[in-house]
Protein backbone atom coordinates (compact mmCIF):
# COMPACT_ATOMS: atom_id res chain seq x y z
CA UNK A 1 14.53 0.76 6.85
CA UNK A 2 11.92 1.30 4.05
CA UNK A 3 8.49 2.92 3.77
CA UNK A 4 6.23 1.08 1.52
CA UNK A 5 2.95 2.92 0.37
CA UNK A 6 0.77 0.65 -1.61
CA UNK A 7 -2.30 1.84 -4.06
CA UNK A 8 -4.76 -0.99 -4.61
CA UNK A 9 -8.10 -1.75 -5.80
CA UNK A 10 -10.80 -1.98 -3.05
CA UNK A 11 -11.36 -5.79 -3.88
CA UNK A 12 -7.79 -6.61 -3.40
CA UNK A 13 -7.64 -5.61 -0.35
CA UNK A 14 -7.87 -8.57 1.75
CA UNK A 15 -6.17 -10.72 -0.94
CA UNK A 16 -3.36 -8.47 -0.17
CA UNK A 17 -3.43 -8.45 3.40
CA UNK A 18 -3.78 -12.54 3.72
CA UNK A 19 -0.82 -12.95 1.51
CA UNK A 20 1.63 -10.13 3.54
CA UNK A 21 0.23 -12.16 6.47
CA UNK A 22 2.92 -14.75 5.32
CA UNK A 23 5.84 -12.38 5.79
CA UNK A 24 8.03 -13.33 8.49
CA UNK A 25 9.41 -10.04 9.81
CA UNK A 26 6.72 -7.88 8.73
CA UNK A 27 5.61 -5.86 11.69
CA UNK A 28 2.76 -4.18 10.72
CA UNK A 29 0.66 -1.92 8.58
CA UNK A 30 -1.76 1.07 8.22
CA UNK A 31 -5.02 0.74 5.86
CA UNK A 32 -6.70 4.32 4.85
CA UNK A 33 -9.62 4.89 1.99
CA UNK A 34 -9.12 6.63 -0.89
CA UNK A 35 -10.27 8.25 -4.09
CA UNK A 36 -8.01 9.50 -6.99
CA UNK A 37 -7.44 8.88 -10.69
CA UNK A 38 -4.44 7.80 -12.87
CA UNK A 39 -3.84 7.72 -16.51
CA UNK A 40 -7.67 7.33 -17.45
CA UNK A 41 -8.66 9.96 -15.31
CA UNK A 42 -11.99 7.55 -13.91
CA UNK A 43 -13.23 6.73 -17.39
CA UNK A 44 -14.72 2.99 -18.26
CA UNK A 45 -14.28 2.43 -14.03
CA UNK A 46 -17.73 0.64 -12.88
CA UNK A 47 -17.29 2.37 -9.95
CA UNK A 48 -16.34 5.72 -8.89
CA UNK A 49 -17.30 9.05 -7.10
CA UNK A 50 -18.08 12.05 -8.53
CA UNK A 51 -16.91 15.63 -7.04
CA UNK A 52 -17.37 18.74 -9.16
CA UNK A 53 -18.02 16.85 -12.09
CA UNK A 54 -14.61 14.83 -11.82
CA UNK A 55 -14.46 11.20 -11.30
CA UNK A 56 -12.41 10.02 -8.70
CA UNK A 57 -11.93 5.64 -8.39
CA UNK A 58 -12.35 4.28 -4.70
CA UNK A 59 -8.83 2.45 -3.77
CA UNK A 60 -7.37 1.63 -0.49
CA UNK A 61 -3.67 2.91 0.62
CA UNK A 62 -1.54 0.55 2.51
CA UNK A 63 1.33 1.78 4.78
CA UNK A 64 4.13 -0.22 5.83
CA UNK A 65 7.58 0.45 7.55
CA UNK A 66 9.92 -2.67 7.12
CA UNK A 67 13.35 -3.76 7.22
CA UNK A 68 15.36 -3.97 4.81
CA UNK A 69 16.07 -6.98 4.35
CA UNK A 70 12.35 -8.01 3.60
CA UNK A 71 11.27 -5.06 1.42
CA UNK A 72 11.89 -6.33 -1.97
CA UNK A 73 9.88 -9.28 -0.92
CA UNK A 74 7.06 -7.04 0.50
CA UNK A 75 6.76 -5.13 -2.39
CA UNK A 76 6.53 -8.39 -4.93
CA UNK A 77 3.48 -9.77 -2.45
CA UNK A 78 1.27 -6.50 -2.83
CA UNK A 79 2.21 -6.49 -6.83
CA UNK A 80 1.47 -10.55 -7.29
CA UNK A 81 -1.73 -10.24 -4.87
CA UNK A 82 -3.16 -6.82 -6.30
CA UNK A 83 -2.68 -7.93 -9.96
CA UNK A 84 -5.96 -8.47 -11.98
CA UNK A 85 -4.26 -7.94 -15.18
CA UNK A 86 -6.80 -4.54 -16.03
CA UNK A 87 -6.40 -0.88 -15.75
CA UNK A 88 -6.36 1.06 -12.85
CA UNK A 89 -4.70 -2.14 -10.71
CA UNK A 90 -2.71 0.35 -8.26
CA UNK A 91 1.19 0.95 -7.62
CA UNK A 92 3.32 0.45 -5.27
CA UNK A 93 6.38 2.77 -3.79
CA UNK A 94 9.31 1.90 -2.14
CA UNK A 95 11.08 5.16 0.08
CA UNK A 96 13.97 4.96 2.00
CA UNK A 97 13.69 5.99 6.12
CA UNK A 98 16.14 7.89 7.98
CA UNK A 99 14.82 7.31 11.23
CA UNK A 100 12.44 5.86 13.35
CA UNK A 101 11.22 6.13 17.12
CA UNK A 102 9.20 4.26 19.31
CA UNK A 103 7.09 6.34 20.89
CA UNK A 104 6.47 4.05 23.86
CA UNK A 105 9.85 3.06 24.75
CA UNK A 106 11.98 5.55 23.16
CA UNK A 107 13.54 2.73 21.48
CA UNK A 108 15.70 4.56 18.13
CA UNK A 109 16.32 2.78 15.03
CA UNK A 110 15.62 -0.88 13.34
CA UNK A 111 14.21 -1.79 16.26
CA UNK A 112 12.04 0.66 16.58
CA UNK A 113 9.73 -0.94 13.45
């Protein structure tokens, strides 16, 4: 099983989204708003927040738990659909899981995703 944590620009989002649509076997995901910075710490963004006098870029975090099986190809969608060739585009992350549980069933394992 994988974890996949995604960082992508606000305006990708739905690209992103429509294209993991297409993934056969992908159960799910989690969508959260964010601020941060990278490398360029904020500067020459068109749009950012200010806290404390520190820039911080708006981007959206996607969470995903997938098989194994399919996470290469989940992490190649976000990349392809997130690209705009500029600074600041995001990253993706690819962690290993030891377990999983299904709350609602009690179900243990794979099949719990």
């Amino acid at each position: 099983m994988k974890y996949i944590i995604a960082y992508v620009k606000s305006n990708m989002l739905g690209k992103v989204v429509q294209a993991l649509h297409g993934i056969e076997g992908l159960t799910g995901l989690s969508i959260t708003d964010i601020h941060g910075f990278g490398r360029g710490r904020g500067e020459g963004e068109s749009v950012f927040i200010t806290v404390d006098s520190i820039k911080y870029v708006p981007h959206k975090k996607i969470e995903l738990f997938c098989h194994d099986n399919i996470a290469e190809m989940v992490a190649d969608t976000i990349q392809k659909a997130a690209h705009t060739g500029l600074r600041g585009d995001g990253k993706v992350y690819v962690l290993s899981v030891d377990q999983a549980i299904r709350i609602s069933t009690g179900e243990i394992g794979e099949g719990a995703i």
